[in-house]
N, C-alpha and C. Protein backbone atom coordinates (compact mmCIF):
# COMPACT_ATOMS: atom_id res chain seq x y z
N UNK A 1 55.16 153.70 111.82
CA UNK A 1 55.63 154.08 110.48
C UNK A 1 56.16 155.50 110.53
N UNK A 2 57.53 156.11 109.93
CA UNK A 2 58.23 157.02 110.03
C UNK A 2 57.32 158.26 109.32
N UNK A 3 57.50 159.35 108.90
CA UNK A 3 56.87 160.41 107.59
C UNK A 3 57.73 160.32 106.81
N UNK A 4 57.27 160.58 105.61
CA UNK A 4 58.47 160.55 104.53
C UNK A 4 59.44 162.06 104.55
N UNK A 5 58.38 162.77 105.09
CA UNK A 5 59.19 164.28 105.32
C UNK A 5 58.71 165.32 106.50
N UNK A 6 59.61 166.24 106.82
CA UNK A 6 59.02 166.73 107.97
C UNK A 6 58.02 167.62 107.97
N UNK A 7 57.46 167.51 108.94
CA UNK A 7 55.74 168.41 108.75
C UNK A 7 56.24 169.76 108.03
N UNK A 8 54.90 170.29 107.46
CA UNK A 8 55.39 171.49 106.42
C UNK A 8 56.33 171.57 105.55
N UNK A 9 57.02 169.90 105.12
CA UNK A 9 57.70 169.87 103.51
C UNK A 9 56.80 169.37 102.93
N UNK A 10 57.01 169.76 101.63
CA UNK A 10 56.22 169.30 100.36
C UNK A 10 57.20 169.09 99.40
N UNK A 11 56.32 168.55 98.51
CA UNK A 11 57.53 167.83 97.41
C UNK A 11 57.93 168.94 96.49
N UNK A 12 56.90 170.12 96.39
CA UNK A 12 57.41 170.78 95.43
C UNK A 12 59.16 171.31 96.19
N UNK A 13 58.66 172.07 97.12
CA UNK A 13 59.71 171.92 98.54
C UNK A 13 61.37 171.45 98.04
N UNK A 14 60.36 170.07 98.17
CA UNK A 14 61.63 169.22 98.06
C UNK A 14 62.76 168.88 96.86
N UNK A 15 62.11 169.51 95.60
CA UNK A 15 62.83 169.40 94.57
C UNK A 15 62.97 170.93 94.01
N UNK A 16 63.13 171.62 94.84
CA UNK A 16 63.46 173.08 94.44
C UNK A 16 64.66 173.53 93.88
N UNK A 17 64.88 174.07 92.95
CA UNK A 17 66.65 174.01 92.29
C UNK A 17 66.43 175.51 91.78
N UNK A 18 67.96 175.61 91.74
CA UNK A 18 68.21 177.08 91.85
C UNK A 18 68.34 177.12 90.42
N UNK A 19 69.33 178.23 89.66
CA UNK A 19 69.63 178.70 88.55
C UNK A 19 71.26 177.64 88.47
N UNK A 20 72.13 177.03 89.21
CA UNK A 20 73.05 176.18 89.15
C UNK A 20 72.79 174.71 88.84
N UNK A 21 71.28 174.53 89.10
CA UNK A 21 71.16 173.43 88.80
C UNK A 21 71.15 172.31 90.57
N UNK A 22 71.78 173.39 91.58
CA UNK A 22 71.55 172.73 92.62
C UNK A 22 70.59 173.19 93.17
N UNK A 23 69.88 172.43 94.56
CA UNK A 23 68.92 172.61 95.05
C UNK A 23 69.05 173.42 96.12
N UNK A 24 68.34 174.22 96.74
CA UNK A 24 68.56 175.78 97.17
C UNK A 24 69.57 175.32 98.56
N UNK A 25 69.28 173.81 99.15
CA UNK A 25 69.76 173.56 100.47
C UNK A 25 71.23 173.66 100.51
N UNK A 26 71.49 172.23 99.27
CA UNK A 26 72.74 172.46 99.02
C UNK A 26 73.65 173.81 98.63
N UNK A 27 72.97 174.31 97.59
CA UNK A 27 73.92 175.78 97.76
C UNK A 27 74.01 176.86 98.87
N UNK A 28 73.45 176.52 99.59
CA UNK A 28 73.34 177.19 100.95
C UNK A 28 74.48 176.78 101.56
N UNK A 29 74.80 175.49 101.32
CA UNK A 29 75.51 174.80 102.14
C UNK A 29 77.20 175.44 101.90
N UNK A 30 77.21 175.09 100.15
CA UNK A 30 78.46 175.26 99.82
C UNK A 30 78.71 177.14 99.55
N UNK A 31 77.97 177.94 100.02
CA UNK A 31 78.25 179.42 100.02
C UNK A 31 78.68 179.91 101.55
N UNK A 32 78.13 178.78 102.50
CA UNK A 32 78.14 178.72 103.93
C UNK A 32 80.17 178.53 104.20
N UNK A 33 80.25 177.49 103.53
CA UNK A 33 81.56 176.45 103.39
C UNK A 33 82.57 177.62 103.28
N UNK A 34 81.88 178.20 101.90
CA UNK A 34 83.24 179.29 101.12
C UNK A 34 83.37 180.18 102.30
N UNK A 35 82.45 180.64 103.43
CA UNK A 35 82.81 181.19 103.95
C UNK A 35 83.29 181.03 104.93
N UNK A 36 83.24 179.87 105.74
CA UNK A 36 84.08 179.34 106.32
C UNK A 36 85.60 179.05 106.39
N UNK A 37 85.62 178.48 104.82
CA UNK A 37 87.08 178.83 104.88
C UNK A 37 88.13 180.09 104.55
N UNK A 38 86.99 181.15 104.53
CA UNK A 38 87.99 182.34 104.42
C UNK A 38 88.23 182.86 105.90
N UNK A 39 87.20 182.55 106.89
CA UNK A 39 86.99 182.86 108.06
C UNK A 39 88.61 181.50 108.80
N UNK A 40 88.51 180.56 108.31
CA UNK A 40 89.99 180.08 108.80
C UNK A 40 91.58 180.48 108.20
N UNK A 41 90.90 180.94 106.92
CA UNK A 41 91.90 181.84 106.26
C UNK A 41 92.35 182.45 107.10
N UNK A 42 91.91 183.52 108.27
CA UNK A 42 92.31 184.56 108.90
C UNK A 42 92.76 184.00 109.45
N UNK A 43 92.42 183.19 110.61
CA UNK A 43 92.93 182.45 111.51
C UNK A 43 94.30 181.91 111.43
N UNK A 44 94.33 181.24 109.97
CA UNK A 44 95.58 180.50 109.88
C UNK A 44 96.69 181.56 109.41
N UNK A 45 96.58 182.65 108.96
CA UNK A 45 97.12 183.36 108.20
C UNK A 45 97.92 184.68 109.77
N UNK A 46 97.31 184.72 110.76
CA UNK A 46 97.51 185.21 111.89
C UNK A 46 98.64 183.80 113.00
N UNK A 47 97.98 183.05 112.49
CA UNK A 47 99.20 182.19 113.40
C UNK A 47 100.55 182.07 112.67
N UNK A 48 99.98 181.89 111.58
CA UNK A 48 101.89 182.44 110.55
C UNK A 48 102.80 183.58 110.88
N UNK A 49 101.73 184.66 111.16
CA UNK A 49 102.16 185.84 111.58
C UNK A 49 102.96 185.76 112.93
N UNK A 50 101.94 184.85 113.75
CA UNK A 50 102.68 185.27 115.50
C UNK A 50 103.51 183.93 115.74
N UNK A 51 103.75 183.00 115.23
CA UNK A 51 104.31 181.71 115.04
C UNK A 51 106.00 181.67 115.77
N UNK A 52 106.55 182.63 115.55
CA UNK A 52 107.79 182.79 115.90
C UNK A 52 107.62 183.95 117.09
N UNK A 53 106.93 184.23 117.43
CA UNK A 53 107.02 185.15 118.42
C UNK A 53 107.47 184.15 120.34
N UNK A 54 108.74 184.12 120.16
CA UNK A 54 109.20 183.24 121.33
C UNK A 54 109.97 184.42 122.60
N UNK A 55 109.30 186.01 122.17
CA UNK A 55 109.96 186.66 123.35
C UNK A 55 109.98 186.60 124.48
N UNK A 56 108.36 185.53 124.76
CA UNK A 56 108.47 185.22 126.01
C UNK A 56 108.20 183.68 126.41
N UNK A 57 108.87 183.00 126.47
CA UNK A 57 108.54 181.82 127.38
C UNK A 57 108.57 181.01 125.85
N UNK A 58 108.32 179.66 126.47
CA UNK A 58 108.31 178.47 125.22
C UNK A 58 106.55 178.96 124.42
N UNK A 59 106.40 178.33 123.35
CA UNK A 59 105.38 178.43 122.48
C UNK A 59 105.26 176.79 122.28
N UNK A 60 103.66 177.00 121.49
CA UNK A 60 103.04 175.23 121.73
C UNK A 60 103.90 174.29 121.23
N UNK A 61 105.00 175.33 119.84
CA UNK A 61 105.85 174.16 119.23
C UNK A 61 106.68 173.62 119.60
N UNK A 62 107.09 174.18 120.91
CA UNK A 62 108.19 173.43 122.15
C UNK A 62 107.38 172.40 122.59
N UNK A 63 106.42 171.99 122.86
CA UNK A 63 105.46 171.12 123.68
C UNK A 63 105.29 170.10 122.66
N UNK A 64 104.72 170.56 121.19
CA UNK A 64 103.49 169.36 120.24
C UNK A 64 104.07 168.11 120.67
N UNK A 65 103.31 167.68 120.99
CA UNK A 65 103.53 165.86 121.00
C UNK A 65 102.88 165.37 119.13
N UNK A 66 103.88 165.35 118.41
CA UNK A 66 103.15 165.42 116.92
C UNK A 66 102.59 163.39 116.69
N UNK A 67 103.61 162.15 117.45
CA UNK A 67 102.64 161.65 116.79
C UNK A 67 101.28 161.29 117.98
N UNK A 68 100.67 161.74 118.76
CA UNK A 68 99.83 161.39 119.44
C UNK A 68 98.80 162.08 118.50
N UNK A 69 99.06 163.48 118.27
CA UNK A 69 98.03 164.34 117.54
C UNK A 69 98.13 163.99 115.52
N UNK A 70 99.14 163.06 115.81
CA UNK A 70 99.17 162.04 114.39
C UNK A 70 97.73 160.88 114.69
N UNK A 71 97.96 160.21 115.29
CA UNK A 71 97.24 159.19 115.74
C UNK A 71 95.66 159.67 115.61
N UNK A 72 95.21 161.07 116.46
CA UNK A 72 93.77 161.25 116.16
C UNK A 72 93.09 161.88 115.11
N UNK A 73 94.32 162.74 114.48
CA UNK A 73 94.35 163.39 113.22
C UNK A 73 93.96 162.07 112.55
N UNK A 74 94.71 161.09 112.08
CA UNK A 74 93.91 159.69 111.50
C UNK A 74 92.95 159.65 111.46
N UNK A 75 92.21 159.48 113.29
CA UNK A 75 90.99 159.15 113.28
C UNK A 75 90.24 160.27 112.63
N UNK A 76 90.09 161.74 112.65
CA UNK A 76 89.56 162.46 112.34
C UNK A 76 88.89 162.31 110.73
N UNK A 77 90.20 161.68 110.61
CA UNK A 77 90.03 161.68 108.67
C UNK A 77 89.48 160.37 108.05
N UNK A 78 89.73 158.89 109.27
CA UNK A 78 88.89 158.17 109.15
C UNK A 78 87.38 158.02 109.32
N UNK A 79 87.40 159.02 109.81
CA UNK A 79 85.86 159.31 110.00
C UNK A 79 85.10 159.94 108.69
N UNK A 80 85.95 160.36 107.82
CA UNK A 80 85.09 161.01 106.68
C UNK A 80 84.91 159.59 105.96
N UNK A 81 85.32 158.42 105.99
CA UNK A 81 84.90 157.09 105.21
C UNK A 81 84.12 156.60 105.67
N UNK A 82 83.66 156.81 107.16
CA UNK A 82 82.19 156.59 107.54
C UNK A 82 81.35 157.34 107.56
N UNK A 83 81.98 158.68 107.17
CA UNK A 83 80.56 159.63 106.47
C UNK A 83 80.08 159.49 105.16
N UNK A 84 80.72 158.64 104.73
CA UNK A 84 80.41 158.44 103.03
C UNK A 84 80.18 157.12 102.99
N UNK A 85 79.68 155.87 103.65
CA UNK A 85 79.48 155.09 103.84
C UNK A 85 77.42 155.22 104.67
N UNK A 86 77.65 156.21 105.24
CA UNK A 86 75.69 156.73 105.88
C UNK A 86 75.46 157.01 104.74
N UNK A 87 76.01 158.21 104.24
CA UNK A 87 74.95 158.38 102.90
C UNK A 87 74.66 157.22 101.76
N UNK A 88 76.06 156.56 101.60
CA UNK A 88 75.40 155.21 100.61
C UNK A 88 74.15 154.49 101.18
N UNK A 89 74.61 154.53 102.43
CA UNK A 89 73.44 153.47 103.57
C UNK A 89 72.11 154.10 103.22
N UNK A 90 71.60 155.77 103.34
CA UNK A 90 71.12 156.23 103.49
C UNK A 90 70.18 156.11 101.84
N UNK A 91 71.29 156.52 101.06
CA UNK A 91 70.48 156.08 99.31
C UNK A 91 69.81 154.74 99.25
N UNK A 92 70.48 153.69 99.84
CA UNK A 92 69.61 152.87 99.58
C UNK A 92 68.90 152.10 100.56
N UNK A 93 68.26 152.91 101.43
CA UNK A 93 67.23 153.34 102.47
C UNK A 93 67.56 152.28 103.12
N UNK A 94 69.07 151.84 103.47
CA UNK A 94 69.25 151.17 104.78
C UNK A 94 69.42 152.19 105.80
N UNK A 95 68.32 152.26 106.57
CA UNK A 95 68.31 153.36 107.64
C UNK A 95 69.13 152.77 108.91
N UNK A 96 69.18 151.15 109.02
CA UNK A 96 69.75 150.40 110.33
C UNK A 96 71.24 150.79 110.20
N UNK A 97 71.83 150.77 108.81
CA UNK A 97 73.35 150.78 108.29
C UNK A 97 73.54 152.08 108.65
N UNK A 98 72.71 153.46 108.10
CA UNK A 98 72.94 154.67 108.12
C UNK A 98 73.28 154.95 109.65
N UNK A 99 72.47 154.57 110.77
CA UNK A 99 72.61 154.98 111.99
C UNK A 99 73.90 154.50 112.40
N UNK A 100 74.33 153.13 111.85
CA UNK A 100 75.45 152.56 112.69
C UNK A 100 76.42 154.00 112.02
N UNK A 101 76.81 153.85 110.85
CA UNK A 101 77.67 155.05 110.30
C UNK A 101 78.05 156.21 110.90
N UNK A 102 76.83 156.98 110.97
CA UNK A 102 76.89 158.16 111.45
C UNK A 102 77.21 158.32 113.05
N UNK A 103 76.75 156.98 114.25
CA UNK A 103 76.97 157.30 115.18
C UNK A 103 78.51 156.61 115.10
N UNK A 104 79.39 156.28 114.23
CA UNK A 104 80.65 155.88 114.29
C UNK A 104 81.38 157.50 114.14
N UNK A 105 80.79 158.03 112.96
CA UNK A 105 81.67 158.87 112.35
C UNK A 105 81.79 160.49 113.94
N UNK A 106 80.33 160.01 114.89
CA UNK A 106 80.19 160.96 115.58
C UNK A 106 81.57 160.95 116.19
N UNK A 107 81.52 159.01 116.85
CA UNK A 107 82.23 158.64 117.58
C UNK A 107 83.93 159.00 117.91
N UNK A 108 84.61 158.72 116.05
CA UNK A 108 85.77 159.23 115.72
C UNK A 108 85.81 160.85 115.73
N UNK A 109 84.66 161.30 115.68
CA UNK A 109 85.07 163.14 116.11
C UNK A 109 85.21 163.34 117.98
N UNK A 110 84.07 162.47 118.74
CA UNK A 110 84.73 162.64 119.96
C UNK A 110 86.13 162.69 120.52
N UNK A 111 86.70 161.54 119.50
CA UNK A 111 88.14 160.91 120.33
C UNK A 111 88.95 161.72 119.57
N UNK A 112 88.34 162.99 118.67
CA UNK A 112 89.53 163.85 118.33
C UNK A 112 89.10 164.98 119.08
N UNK A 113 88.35 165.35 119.45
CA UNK A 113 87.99 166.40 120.61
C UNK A 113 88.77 166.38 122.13
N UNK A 114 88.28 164.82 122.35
CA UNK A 114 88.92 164.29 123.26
C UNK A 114 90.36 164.34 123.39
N UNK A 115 90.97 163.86 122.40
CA UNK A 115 92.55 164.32 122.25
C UNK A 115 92.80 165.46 122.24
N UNK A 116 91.88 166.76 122.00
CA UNK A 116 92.49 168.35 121.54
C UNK A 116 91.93 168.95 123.13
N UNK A 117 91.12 168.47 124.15
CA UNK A 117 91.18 168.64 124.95
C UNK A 117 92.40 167.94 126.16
N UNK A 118 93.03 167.19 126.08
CA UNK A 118 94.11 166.34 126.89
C UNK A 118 95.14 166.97 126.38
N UNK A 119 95.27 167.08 124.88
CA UNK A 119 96.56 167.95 124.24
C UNK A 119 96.73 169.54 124.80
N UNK A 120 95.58 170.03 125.17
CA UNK A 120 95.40 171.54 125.94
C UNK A 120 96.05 171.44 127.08
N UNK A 121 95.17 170.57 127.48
CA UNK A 121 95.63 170.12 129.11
C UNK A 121 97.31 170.12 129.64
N UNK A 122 98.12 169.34 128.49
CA UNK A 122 99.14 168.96 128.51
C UNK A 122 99.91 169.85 128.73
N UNK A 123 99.38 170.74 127.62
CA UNK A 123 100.14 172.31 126.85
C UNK A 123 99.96 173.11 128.34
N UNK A 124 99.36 173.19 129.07
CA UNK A 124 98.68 174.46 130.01
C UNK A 124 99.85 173.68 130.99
N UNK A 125 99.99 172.24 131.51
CA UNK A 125 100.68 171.80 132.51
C UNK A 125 102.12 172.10 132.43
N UNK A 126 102.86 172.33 130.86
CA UNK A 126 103.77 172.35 130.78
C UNK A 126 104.17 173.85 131.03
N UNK A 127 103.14 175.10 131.12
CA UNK A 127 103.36 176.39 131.06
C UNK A 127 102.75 177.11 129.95
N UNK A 128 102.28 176.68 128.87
CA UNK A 128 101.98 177.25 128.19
C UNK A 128 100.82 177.00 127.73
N UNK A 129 100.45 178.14 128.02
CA UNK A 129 98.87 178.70 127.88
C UNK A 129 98.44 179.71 126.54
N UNK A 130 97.39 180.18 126.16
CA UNK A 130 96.43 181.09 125.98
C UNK A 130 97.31 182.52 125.81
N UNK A 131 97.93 183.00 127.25
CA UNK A 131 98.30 184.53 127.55
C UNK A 131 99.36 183.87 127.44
N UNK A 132 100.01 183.10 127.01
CA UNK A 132 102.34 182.92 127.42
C UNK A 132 102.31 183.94 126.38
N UNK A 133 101.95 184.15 125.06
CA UNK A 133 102.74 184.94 123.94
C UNK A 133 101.55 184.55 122.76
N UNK A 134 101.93 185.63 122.28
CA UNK A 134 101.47 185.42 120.53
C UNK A 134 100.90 184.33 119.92
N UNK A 135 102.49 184.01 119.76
CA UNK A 135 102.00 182.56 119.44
C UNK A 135 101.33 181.79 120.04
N UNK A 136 101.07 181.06 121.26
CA UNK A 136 100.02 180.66 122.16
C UNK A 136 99.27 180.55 121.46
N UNK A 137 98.61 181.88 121.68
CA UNK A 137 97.10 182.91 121.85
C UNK A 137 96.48 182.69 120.21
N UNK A 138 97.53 182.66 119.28
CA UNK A 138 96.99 182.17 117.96
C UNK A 138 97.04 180.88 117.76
N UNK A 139 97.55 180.02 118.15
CA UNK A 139 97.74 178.41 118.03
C UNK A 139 96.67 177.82 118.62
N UNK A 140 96.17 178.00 120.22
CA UNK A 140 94.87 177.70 121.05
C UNK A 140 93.54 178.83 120.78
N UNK A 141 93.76 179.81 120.02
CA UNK A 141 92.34 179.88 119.03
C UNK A 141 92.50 179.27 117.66
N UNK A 142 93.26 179.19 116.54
CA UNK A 142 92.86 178.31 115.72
C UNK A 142 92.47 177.00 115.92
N UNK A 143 93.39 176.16 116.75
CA UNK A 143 92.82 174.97 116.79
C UNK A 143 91.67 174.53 117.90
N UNK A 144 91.52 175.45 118.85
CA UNK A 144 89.97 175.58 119.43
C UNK A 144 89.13 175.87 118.82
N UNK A 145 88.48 177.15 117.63
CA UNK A 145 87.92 177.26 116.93
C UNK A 145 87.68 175.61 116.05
N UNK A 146 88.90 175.47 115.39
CA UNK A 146 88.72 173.90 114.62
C UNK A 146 87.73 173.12 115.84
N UNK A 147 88.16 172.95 117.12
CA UNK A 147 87.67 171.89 117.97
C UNK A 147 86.40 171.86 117.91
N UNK A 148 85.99 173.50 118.22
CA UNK A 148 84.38 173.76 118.37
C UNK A 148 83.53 173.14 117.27
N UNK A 149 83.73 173.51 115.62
CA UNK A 149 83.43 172.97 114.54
C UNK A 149 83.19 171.70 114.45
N UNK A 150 84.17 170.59 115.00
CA UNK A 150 84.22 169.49 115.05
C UNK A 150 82.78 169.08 115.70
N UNK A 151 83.19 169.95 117.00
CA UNK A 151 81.93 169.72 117.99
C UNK A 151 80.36 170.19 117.61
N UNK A 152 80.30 171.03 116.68
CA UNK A 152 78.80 171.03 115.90
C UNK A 152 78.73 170.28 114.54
N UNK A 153 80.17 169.62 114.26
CA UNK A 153 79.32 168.43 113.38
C UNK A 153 78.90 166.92 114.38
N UNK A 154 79.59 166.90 115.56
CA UNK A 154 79.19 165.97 116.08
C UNK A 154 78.07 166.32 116.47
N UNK A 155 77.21 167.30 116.98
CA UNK A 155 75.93 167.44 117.10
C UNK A 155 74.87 167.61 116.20
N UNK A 156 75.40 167.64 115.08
CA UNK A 156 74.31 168.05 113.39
C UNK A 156 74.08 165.77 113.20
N UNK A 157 75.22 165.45 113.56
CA UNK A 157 75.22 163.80 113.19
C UNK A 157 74.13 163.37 113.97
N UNK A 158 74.23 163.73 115.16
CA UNK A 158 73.91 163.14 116.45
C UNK A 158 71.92 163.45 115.97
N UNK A 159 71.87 164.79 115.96
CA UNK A 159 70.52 165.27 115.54
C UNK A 159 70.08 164.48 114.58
N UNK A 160 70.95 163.80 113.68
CA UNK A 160 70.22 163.12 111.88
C UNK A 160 69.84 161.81 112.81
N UNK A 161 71.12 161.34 113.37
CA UNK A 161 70.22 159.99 114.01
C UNK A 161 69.20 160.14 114.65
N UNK A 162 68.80 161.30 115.89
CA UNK A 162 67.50 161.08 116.20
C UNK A 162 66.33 161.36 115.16
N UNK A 163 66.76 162.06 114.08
CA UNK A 163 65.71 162.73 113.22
C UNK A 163 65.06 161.05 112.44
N UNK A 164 66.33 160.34 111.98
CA UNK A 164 65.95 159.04 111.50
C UNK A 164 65.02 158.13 112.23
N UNK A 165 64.76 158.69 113.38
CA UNK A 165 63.24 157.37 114.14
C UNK A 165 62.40 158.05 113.60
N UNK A 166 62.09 159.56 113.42
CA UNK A 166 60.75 160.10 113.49
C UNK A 166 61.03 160.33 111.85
N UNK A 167 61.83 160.26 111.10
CA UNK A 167 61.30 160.78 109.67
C UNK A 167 61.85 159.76 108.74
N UNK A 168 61.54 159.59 107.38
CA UNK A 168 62.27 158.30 106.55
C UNK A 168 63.51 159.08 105.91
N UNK A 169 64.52 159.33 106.49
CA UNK A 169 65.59 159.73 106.09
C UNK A 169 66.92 159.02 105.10
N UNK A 170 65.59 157.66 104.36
CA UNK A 170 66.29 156.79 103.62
C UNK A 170 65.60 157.34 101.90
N UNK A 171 64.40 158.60 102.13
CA UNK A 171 63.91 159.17 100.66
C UNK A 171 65.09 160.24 100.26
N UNK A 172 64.82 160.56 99.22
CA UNK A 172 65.52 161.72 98.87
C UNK A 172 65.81 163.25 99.37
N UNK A 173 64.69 163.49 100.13
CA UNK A 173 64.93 164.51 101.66
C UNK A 173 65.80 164.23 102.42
N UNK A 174 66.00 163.39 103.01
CA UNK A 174 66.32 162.27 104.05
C UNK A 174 67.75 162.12 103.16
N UNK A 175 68.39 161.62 102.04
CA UNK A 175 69.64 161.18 102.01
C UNK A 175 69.85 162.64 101.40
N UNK A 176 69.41 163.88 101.26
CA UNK A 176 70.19 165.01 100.90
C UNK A 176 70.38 166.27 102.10
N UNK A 177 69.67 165.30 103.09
CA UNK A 177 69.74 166.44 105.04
C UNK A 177 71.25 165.23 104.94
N UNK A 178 71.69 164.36 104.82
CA UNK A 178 73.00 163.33 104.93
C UNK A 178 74.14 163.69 104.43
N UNK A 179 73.86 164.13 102.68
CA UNK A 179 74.84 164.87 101.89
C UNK A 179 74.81 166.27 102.79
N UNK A 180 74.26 166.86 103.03
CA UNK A 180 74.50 168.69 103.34
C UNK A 180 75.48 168.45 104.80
N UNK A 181 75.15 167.48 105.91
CA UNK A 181 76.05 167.16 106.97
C UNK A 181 77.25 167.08 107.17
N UNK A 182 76.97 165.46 105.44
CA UNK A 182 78.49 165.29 105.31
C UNK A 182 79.36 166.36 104.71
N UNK A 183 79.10 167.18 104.06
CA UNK A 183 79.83 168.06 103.49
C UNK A 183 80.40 169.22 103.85
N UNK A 184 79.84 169.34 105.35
CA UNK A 184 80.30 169.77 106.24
C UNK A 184 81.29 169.12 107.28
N UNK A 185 81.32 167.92 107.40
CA UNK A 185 82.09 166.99 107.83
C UNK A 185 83.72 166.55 107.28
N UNK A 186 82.89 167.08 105.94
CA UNK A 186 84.10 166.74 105.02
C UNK A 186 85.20 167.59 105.55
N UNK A 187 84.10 169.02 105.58
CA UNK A 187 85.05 170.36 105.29
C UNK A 187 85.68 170.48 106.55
N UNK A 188 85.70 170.04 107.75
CA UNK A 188 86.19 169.96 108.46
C UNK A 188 87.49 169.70 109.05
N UNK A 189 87.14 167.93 108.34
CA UNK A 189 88.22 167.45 107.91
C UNK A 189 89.41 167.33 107.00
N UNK A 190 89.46 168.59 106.12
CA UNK A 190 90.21 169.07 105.29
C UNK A 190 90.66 170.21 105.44
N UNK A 191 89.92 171.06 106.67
CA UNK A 191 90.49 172.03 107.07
C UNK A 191 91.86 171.54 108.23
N UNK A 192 91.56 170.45 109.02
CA UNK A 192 92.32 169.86 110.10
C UNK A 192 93.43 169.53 109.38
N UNK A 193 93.61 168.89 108.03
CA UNK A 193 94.39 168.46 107.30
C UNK A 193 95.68 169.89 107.28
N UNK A 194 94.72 170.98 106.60
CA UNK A 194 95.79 172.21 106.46
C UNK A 194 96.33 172.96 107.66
N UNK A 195 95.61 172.69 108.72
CA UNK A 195 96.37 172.80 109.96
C UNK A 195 97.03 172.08 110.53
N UNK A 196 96.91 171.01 110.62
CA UNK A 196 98.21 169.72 111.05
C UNK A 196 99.55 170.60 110.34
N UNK A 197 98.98 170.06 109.09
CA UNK A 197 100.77 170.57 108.54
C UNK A 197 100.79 171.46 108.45
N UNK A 198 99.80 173.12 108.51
CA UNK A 198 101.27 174.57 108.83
C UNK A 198 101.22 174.39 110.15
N UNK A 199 100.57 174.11 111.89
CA UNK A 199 100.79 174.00 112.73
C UNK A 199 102.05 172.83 113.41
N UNK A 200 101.42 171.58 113.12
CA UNK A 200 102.90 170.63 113.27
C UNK A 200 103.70 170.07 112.85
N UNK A 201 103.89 169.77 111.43
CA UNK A 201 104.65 169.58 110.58
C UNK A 201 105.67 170.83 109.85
N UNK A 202 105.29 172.09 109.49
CA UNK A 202 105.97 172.81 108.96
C UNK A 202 106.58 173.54 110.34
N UNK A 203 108.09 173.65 110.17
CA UNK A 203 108.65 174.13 110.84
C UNK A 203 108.65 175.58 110.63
């Protein structure tokens, strides 16, 4: 038999709410978020800057293969319908449904990792790297930064499924550690959204 919560929660714990009316986890979550996206703010707002800088050598926008990085961009974003599909699972303490979900939604973040690593690969074979120029150097840190992100929600997922043998992550603890994940998952995937199109779509 699972615990309903993890050692040293309590229920008072568990229904703790702030002055918003949310509960202290969640607003943690979404003050975490805001800052996140000012922290890609910079990022994106610096590759605008060095974007045209072609004094030396080709830049990534000579290279993008746009629909391959169409194709996983999809998956990326199909994956937020199986993050919102665990937590339904999760409310109504289908824990068997929740696991399939979440290790899907992991799944579709690999094969976009997977693609942003082969898409590097590609980029580096053709000449352009990291040090070619400006632009580069801001294009392969924004969307590495994005990659990494990706790569600690695939490990925050990965952690809920093992957490689901040892705890009942189908109570209200349990489907709001699901919401705080996904909502990070989300944000992910809506950040990838605003980089697709100023990185490969906007000329």
């Amino acid at each position: 038999m699972t615990a309903a919560l993890p050692s040293g929660t309590t229920a008072q714990a568990e229904h703790t709410h702030t002055s918003t009316g949310l509960d202290n986890a969640k607003l943690g979550m979404w003050a975490f978020l805001g800052s996140e996206f000012l922290f890609f703010g910079g990022f994106i707002s610096t590759f605008l800057l060095y974007k045209s800088d072609t004094a030396h050598g080709e830049t990534p926008k000579d290279v993008l293969n746009i629909p391959f990085t169409s194709v996983t961009s999809f998956i990326l974003l199909a994956s937020s319908l199986s993050m919102v599909l665990a937590l339904a699972s999760a409310g109504r303490n289908d824990i068997r449904r929740m696991r399939v979900w979440l290790l899907a939604t992991a799944f579709m973040g690999m094969v976009f990792v997977g693609g942003q690593v082969y898409e590097f690969t590609e980029f580096i074979r053709e000449g352009v790297n990291p040090g070619s120029n400006s632009a580069s150097s801001a294009f392969f840190v924004l969307t590495g930064v994005h990659g990494a992100h990706v790569t600690v929600g695939i490990v925050m997922l990965l952690m809920l499924v093992g957490a689901s043998f040892k705890w009942d992550l189908g109570g209200s603890w349990g489907s709001r550690a699901v919401e705080h994940v996904g909502l990070y998952w989300h944000f992910v995937d809506l950040i990838w959204v605003l980089i697709f199109t100023i990185v490969y779509l906007i000329d």
